[in-house]
Each structure stands twice: as structure tokens, then as C-alpha cells.
C-alpha atoms as a PDB file:
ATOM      1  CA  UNK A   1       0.000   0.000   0.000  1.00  0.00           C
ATOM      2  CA  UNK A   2       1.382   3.234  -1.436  1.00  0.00           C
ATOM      3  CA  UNK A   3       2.172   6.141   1.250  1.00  0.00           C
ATOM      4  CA  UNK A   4       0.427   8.472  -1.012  1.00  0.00           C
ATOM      5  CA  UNK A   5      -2.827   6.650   0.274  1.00  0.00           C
ATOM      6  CA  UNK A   6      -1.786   7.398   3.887  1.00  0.00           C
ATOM      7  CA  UNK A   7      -1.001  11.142   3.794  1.00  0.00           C
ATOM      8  CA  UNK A   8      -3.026  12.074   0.593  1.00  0.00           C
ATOM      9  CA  UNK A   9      -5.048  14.614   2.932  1.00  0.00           C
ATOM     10  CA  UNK A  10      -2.003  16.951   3.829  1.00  0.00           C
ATOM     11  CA  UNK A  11      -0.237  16.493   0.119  1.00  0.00           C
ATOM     12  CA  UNK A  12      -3.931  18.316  -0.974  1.00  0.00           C
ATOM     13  CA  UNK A  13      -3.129  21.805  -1.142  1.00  0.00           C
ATOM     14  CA  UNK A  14      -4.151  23.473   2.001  1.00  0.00           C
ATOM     15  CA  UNK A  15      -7.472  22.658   3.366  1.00  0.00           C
ATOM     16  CA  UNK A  16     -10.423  24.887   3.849  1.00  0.00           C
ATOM     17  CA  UNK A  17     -12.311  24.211   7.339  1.00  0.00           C
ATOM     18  CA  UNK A  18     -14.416  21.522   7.428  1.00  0.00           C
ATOM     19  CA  UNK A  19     -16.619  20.169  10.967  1.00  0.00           C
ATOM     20  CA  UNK A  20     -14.532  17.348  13.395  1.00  0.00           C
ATOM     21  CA  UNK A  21     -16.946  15.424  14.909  1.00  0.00           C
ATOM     22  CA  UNK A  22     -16.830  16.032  19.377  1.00  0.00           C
ATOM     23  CA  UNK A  23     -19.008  13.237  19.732  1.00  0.00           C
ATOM     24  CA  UNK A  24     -17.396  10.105  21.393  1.00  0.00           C
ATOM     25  CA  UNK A  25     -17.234   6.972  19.327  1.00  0.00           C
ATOM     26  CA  UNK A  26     -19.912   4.627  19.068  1.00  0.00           C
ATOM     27  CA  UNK A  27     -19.190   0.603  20.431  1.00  0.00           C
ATOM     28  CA  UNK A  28     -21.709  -1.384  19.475  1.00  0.00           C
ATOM     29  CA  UNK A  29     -22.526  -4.204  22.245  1.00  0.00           C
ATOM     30  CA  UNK A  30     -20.888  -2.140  24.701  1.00  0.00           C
ATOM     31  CA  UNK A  31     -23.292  -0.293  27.541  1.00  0.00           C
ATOM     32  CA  UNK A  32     -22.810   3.912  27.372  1.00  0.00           C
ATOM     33  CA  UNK A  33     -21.753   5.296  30.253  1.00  0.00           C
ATOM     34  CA  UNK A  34     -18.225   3.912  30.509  1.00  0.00           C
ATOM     35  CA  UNK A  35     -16.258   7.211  30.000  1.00  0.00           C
ATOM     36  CA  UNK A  36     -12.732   5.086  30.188  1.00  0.00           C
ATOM     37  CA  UNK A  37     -11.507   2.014  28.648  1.00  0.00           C
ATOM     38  CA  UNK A  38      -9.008   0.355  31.157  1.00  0.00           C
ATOM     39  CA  UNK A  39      -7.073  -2.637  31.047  1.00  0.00           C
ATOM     40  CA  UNK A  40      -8.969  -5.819  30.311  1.00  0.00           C
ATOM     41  CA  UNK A  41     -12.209  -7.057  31.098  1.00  0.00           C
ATOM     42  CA  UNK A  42     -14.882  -9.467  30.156  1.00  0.00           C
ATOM     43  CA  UNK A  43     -16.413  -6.785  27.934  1.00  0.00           C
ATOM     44  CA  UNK A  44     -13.058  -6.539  26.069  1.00  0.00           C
ATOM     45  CA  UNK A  45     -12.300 -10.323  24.278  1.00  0.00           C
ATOM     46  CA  UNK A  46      -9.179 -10.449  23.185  1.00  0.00           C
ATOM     47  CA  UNK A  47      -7.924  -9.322  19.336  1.00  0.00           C
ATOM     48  CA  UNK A  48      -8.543 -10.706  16.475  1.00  0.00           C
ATOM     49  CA  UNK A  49     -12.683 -10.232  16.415  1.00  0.00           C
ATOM     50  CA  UNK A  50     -14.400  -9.501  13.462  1.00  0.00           C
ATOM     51  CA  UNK A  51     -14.913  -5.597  13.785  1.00  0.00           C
ATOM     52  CA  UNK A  52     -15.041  -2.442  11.994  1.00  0.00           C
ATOM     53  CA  UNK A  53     -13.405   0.623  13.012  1.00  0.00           C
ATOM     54  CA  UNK A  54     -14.150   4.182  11.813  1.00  0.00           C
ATOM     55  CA  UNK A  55     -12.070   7.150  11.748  1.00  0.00           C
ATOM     56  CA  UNK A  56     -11.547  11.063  11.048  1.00  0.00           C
ATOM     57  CA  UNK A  57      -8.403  12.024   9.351  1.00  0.00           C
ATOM     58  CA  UNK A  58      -7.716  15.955  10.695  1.00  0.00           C
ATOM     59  CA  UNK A  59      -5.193  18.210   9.041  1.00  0.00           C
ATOM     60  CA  UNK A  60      -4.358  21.428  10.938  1.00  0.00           C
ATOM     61  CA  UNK A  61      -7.351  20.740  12.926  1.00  0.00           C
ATOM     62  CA  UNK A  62      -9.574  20.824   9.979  1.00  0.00           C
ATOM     63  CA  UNK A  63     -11.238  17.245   8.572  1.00  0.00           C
ATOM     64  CA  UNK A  64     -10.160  15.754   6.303  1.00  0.00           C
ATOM     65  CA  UNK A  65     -11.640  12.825   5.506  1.00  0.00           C
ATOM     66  CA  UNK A  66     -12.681   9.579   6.920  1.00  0.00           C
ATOM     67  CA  UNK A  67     -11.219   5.630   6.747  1.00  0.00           C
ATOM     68  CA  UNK A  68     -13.094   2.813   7.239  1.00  0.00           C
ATOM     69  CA  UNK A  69     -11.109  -0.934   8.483  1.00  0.00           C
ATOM     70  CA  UNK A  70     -13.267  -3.486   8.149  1.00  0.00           C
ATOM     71  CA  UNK A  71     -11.530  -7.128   8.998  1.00  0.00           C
ATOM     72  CA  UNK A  72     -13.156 -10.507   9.288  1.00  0.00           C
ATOM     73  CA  UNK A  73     -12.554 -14.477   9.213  1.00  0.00           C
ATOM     74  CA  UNK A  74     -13.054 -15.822   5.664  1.00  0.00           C
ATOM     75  CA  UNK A  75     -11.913 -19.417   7.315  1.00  0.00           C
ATOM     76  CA  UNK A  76     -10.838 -21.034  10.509  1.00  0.00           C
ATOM     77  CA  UNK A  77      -7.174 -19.675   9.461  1.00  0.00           C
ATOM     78  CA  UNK A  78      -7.472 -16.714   6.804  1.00  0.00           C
ATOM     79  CA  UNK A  79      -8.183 -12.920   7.619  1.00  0.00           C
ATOM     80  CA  UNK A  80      -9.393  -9.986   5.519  1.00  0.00           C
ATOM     81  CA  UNK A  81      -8.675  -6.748   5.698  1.00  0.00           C
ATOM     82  CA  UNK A  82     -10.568  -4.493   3.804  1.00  0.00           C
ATOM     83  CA  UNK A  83      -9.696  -0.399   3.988  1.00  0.00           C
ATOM     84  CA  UNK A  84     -11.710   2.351   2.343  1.00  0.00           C
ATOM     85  CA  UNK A  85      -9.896   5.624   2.437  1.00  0.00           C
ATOM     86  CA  UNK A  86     -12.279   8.886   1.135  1.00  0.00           C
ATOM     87  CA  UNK A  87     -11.541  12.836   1.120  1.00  0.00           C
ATOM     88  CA  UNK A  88     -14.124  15.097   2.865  1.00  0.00           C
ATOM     89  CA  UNK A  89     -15.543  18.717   3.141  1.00  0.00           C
ATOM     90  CA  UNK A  90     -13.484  20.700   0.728  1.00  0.00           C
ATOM     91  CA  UNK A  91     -11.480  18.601  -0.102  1.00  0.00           C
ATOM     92  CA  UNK A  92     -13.654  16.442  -2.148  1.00  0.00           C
ATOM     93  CA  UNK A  93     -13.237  19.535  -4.811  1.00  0.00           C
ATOM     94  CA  UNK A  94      -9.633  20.465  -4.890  1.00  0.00           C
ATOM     95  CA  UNK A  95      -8.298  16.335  -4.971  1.00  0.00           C
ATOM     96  CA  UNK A  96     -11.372  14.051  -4.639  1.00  0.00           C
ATOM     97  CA  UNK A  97      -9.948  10.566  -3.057  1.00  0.00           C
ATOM     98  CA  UNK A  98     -12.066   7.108  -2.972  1.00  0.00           C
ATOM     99  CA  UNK A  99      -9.636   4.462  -2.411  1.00  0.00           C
ATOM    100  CA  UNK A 100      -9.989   0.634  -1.866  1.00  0.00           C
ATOM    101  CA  UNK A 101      -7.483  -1.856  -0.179  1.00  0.00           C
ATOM    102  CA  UNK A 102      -7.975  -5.051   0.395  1.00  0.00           C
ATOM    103  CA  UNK A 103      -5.705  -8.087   1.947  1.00  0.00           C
ATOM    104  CA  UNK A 104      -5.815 -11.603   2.932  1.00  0.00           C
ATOM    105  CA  UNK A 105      -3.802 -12.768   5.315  1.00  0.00           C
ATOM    106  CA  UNK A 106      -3.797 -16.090   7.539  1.00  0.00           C
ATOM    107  CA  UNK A 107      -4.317 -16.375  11.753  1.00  0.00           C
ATOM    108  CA  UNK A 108      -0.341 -14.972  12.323  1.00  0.00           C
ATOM    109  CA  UNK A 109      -1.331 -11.816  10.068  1.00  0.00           C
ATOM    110  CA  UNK A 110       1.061 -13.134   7.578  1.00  0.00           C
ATOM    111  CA  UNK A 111       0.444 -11.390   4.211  1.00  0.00           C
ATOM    112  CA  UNK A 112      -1.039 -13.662   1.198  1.00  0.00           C
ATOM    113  CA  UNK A 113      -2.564 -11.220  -1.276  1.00  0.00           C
ATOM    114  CA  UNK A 114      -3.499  -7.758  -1.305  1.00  0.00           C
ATOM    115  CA  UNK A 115      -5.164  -5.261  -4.062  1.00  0.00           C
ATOM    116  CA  UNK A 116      -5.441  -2.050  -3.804  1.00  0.00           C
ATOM    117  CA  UNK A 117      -7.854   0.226  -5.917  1.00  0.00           C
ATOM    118  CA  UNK A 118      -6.442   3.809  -5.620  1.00  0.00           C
ATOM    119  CA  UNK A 119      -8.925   6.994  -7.665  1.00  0.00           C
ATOM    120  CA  UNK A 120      -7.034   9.813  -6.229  1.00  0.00           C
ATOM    121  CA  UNK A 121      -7.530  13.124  -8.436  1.00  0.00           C
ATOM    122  CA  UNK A 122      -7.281  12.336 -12.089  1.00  0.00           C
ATOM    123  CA  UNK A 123      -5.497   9.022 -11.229  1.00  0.00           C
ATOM    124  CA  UNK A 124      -6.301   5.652 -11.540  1.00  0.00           C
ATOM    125  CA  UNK A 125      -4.475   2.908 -10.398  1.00  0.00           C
ATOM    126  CA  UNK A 126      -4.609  -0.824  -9.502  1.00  0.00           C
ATOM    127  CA  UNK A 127      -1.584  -2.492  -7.470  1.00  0.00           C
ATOM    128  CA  UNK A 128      -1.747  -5.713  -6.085  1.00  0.00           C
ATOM    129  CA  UNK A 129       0.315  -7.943  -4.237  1.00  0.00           C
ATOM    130  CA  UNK A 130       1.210 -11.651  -4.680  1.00  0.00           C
ATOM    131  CA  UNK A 131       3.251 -13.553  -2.229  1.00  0.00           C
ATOM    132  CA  UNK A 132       4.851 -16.673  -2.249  1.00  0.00           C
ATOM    133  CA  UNK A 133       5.807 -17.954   1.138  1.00  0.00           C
ATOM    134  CA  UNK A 134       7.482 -21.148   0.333  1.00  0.00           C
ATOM    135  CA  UNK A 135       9.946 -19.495  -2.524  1.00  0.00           C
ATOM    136  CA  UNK A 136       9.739 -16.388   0.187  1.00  0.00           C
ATOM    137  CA  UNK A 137       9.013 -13.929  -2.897  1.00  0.00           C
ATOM    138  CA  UNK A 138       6.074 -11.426  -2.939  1.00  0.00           C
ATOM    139  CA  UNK A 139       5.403  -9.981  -6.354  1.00  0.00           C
ATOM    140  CA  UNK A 140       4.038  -6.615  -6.746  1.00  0.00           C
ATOM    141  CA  UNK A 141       2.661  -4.892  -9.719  1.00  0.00           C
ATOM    142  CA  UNK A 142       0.391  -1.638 -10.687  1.00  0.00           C
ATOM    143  CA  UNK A 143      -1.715  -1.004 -13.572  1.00  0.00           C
ATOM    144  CA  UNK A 144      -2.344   2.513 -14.234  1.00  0.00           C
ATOM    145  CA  UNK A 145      -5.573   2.765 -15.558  1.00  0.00           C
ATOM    146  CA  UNK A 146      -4.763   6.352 -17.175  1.00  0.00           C
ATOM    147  CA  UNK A 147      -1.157   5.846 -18.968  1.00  0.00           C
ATOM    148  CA  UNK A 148      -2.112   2.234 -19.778  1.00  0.00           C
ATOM    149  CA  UNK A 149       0.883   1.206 -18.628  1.00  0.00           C
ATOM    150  CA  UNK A 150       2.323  -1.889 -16.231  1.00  0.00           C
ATOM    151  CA  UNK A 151       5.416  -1.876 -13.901  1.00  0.00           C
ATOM    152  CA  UNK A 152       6.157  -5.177 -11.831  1.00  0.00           C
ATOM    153  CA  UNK A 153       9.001  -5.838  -9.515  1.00  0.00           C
ATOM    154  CA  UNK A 154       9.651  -9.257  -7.536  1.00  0.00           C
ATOM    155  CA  UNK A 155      10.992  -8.505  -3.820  1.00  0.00           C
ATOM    156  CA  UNK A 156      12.349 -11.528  -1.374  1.00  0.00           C
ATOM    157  CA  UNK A 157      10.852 -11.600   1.670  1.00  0.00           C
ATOM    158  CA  UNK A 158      11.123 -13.846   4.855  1.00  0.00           C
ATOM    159  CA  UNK A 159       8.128 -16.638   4.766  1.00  0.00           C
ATOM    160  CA  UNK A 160       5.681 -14.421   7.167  1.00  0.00           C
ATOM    161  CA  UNK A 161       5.609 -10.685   6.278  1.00  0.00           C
ATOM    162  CA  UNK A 162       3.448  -8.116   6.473  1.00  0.00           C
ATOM    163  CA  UNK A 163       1.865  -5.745   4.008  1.00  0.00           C
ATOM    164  CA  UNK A 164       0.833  -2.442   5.934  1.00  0.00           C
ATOM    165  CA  UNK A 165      -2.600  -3.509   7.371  1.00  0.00           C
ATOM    166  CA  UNK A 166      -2.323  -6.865   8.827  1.00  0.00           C
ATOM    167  CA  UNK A 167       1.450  -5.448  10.166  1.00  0.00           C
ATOM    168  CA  UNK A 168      -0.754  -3.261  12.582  1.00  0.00           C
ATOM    169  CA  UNK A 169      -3.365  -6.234  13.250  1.00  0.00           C
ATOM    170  CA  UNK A 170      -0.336  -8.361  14.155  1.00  0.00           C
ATOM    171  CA  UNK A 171       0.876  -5.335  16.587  1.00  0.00           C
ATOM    172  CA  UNK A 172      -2.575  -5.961  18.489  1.00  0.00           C
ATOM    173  CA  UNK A 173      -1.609  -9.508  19.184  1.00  0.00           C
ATOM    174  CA  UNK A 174       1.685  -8.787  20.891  1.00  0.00           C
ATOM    175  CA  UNK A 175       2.456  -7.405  24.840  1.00  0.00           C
ATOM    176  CA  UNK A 176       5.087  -5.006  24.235  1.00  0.00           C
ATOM    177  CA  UNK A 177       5.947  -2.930  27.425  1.00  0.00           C
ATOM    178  CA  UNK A 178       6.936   0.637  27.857  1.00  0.00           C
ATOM    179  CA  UNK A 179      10.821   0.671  27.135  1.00  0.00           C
ATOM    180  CA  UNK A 180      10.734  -2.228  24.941  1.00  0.00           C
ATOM    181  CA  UNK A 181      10.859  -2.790  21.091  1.00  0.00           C
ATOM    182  CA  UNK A 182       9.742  -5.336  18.482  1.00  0.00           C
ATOM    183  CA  UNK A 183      10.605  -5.642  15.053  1.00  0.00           C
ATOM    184  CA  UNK A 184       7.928  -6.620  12.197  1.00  0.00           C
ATOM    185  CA  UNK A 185       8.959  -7.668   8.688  1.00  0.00           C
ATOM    186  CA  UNK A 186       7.461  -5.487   6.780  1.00  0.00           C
ATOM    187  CA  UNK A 187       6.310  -4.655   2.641  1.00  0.00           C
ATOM    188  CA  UNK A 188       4.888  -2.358   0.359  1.00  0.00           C
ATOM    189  CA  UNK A 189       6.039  -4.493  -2.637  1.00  0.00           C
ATOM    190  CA  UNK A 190       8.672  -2.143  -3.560  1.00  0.00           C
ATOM    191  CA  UNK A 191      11.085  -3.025  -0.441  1.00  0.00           C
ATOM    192  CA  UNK A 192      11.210  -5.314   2.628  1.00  0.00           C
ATOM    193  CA  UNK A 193      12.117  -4.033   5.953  1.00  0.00           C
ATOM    194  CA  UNK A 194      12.614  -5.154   9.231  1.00  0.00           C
ATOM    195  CA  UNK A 195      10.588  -2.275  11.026  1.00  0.00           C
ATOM    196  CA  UNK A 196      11.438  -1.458  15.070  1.00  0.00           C
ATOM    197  CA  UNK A 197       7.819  -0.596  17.180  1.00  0.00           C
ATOM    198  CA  UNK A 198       9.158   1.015  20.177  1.00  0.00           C
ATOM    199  CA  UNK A 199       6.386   1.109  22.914  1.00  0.00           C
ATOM    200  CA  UNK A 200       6.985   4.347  24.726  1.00  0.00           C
ATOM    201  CA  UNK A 201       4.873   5.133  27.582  1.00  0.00           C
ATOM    202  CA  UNK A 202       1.375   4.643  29.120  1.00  0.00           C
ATOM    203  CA  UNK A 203      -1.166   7.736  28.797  1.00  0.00           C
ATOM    204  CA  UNK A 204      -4.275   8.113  29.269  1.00  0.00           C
ATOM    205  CA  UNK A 205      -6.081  10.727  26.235  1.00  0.00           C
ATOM    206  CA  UNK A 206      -8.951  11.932  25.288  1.00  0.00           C
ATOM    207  CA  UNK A 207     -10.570  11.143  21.801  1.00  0.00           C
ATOM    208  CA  UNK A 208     -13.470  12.040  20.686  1.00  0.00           C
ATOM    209  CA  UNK A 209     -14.749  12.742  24.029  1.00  0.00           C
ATOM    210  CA  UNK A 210     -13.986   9.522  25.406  1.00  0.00           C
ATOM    211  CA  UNK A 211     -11.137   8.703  27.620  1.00  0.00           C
ATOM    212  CA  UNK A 212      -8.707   5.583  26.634  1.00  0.00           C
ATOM    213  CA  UNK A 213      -5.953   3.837  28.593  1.00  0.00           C
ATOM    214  CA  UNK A 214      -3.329   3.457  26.184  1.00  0.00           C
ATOM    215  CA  UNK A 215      -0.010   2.690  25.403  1.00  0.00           C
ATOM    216  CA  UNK A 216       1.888   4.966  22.712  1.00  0.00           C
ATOM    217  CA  UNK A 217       4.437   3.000  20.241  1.00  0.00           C
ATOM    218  CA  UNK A 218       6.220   4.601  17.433  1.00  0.00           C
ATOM    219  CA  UNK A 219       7.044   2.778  14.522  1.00  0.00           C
ATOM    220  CA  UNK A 220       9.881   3.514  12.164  1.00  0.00           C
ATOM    221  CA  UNK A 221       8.986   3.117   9.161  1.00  0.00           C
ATOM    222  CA  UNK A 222      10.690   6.573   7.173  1.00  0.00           C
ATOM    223  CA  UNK A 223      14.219   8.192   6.943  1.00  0.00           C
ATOM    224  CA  UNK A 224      14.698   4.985   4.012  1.00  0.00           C
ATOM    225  CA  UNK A 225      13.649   2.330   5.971  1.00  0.00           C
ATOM    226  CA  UNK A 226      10.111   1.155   4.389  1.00  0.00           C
ATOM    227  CA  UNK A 227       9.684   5.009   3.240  1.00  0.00           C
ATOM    228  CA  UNK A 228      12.231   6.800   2.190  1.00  0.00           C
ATOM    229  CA  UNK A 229      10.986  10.346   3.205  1.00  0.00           C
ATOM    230  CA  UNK A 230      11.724  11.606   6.341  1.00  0.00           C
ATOM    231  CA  UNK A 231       8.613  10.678   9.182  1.00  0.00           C
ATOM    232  CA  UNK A 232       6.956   9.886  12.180  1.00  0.00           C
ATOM    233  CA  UNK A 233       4.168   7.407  12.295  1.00  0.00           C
ATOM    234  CA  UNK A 234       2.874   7.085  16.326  1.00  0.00           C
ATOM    235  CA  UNK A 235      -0.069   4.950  17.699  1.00  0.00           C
ATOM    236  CA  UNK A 236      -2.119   4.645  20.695  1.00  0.00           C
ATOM    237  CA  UNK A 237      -3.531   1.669  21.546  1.00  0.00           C
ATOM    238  CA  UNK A 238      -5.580   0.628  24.529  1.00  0.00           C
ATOM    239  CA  UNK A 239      -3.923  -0.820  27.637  1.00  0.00           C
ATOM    240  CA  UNK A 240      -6.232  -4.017  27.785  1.00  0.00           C
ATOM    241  CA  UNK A 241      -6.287  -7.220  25.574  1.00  0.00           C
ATOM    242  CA  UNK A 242      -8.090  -5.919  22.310  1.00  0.00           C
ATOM    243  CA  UNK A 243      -5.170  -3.380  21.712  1.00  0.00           C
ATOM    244  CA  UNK A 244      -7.908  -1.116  20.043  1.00  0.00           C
ATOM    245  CA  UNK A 245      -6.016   1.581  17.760  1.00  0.00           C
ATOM    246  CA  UNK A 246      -7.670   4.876  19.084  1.00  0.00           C
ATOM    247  CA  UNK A 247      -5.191   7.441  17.790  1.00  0.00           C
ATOM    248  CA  UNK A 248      -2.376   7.666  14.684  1.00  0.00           C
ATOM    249  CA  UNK A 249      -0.356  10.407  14.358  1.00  0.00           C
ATOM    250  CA  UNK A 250       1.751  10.784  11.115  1.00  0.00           C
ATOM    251  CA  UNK A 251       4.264  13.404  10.772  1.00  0.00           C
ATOM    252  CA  UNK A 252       5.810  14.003   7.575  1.00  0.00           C
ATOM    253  CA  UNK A 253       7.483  17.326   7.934  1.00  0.00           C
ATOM    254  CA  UNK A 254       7.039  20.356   5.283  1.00  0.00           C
ATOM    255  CA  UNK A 255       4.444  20.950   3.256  1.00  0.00           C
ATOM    256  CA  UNK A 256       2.462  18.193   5.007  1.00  0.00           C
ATOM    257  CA  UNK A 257       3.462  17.832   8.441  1.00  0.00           C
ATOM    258  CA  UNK A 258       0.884  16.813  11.040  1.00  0.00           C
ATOM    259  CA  UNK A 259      -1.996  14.539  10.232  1.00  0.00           C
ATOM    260  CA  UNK A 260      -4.142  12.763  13.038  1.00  0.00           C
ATOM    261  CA  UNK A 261      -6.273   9.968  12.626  1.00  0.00           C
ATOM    262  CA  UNK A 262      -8.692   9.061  15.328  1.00  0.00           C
ATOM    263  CA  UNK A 263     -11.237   6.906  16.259  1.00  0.00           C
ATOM    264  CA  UNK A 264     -14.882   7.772  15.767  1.00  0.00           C
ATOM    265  CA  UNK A 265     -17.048   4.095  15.722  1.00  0.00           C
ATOM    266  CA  UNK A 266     -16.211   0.883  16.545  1.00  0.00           C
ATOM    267  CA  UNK A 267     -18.703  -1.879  15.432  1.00  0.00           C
ATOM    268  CA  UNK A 268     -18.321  -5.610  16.415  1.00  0.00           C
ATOM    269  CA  UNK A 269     -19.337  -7.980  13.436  1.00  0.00           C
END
């Protein structure tokens, strides 16, 4: 999955003001009233559940737009993720954006296939991913729909990598204290990379108007390690068993710099 699709909102020109939901996020099955989410209880199952998670992108304190993450079991041992990016407000004039990712992956969150339908502006592209985990290749390859044109590149990889999505689903499934570090093999298609989470601290924030126990990681991914362009990608997710991704922060330095993604719904499928 192209970085493009990540930070699309701030690359946009400069955005006009648009209205950030203050309402707190919606949990379907859960009771209201329950202004913090603390570590684990019977409420809280632990990750993977089918779910879908909903989310403002803010730019400069303005929205954005919104991304959807939709994952579910498609058999006892195979996952898919399914990601709808799509600009909002003003935006939606000056670089409309409706993009479509998809990946399957199996129970570890080890990549198998991914395809990724990107209309941003006047482009149109289709990229998909193809790996082979007993020759430990993934092939990658885009179509642009515009140029008519194909480009295709084969990258090794280890046997279980990650595309993007299923790196952060895999994230959920591991206990990484403050002060400690864990590395994920990571791909785009372009380039593997062995990418260092660092978990740095507990805090408890505010999102949305509801109050999360979290932990804060940073993942370095930029400065030519997945992405060469200089970064910062933080997360905060909850300090209880479902790991629920509340808040992203990407920083990618002039013109863009800050972007914040936060959570607005969660459903349980």
C-alpha cells in the first residue's frame, strides 16, 4: 500500500475548514456510560474479532476525511482486511480521493494477497500484491488505468511478512511494554524491511470525548527504511487485551506535516 494513500489529505493543497466530529465513538454491544476504557475485562475479548473501526483524518485541525477498516474471518485460518480511504468537506473539490485496499492474510497476520484500488484526483491505479511464502518472494505490480501502462518488480521476503494492514493487526496480538521494542517484517512491494515498534509510555487521552488507557508506540517506518521520506508514524492503543487503535499520528514534515487519525465508531461484526 502506497504512502500516497496514507497522507493524501495533507499532500492536498491546504485545506479549507471543514466540521470534526466532538461526539465520542460509538461501540456497538458495549453499555454507554463507561467514560474510560481500562485494562482488560470481560467486555473486552481479546484481538482478532471480526470488527469495523471508523475514523476522522484531521489536518491542521480541519477534517479531512474519513477511513473505514473493516476485517473478518473468511476461514478457521485466513483474515481480511478491507480499507476504504475517502476525502471530505473541501477537499472532495480540490483532490477528490475514494480508495480501496484489500488483503488476505492467515491467523499470524502473515500477508497472502493484497489489491489495492487507488482513484485519487485524475489518477487511476490498480496495485496488487502476490506472495509466495514457500519461494519467500512477494510480487508486486500496478496497472495505471490512465497511462495504460504496467510496472512489476519481484521482492524476497522472509516466509511471514506483512503488508501495511495486517502489520498493525499483528501489533494488536503482541504485549510489548513501555521501554521495549519489536521488530515486524514489513512490505509495500517495492522493499522489505525489518521495522522497530518502540512502545513508549502509558497515557491516558482523550478522543473524541472519550477517555482511553493506552499505550503509545512509534514505529519507524521513514528516513529509508520502508519510506524513504523523512517521518513519524505514532499509535495509541488501549492498555487491555483488544489493543484497540484509538489514535495515529503521522508526521511528515514540510508541506504536510501533522496529520491525526482518530477513532470515531467501533462496530463488532
Amino acid at each position: 500500500m502506497s504512502l500516497r494513500a496514507l497522507a493524501f489529505w495533507g499532500l492536498a493543497l491546504s485545506l479549507l475548514p471543514g466540521i470534526h466530529s466532538a461526539a465520542a465513538p460509538e461501540v456497538a454491544g458495549t453499555s454507554e456510560g463507561s467514560a474510560s476504557f481500562g485494562r482488560g475485562s470481560a467486555t473486552n475479548p481479546e484481538f482478532p474479532t471480526a470488527e469495523r473501526l471508523t475514523y476522522g483524518v484531521e489536518w491542521r485541525f480541519v477534517t479531512a476525511g474519513n477511513v473505514q477498516v473493516q476485517l473478518t474471518p473468511v476461514t478457521a485460518t485466513t483474515w481480511e482486511m478491507r480499507l476504504n480511504i475517502s476525502s471530505a468537506g473541501i477537499v472532495n473539490s480540490l483532490y477528490n480521493v475514494r480508495d480501496e485496499y484489500s488483503a488476505r492474510m492467515d491467523s499470524a497476520f502473515c500477508a497472502a494477497t493484497s489489491t489495492f484500488n487507488a482513484i485519487e484526483g485524475k489518477r487511476r491505479k490498480i496495485t496488487t500484491l502476490n506472495f509466495d511464502n514457500t519461494a519467500r518472494k512477494v510480487r508486486y505490480e500496478e496497472r495505471d488505468l490512465v497511462k495504460n501502462t504496467v510496472a512489476s518488480q519481484v521482492v524476497e521476503v522472509p516466509s511471514c511478512t506483512h503488508e501495511v494492514t495486517g502489520a498493525f493487526a499483528w501489533l494488536r496480538t503482541q504485549s510489548v511494554e513501555p521501554g521495549k521494542s519489536i521488530v515486524v517484517p514489513m512490505t509495500d512491494g517495492k522493499r522489505f524491511a525489518a521495522v522497530r515498534v518502540e512502545a513508549e509510555r502509558r497515557e491516558t487521552i482523550t478522543v473524541n470525548g472519550a477517555k482511553y488507557d493506552t499505550i503509545r508506540y512509534e514505529a519507524f517506518l521513514f528516513d529509508n527504511v520502508l519510506y524513504r521520506r523523512k517521518g513519524t508514524l505514532q499509535l495509541w492503543l488501549t492498555d487491555n487485551a483488544e489493543r484497540l487503535p484509538v489514535q495515529i499520528r503521522l508526521g511528515l514534515g514540510f508541506p504536510v506535516y501533522n496529520i491525526l487519525i482518530t477513532l470515531e465508531k467501533r462496530e463488532k461484526l
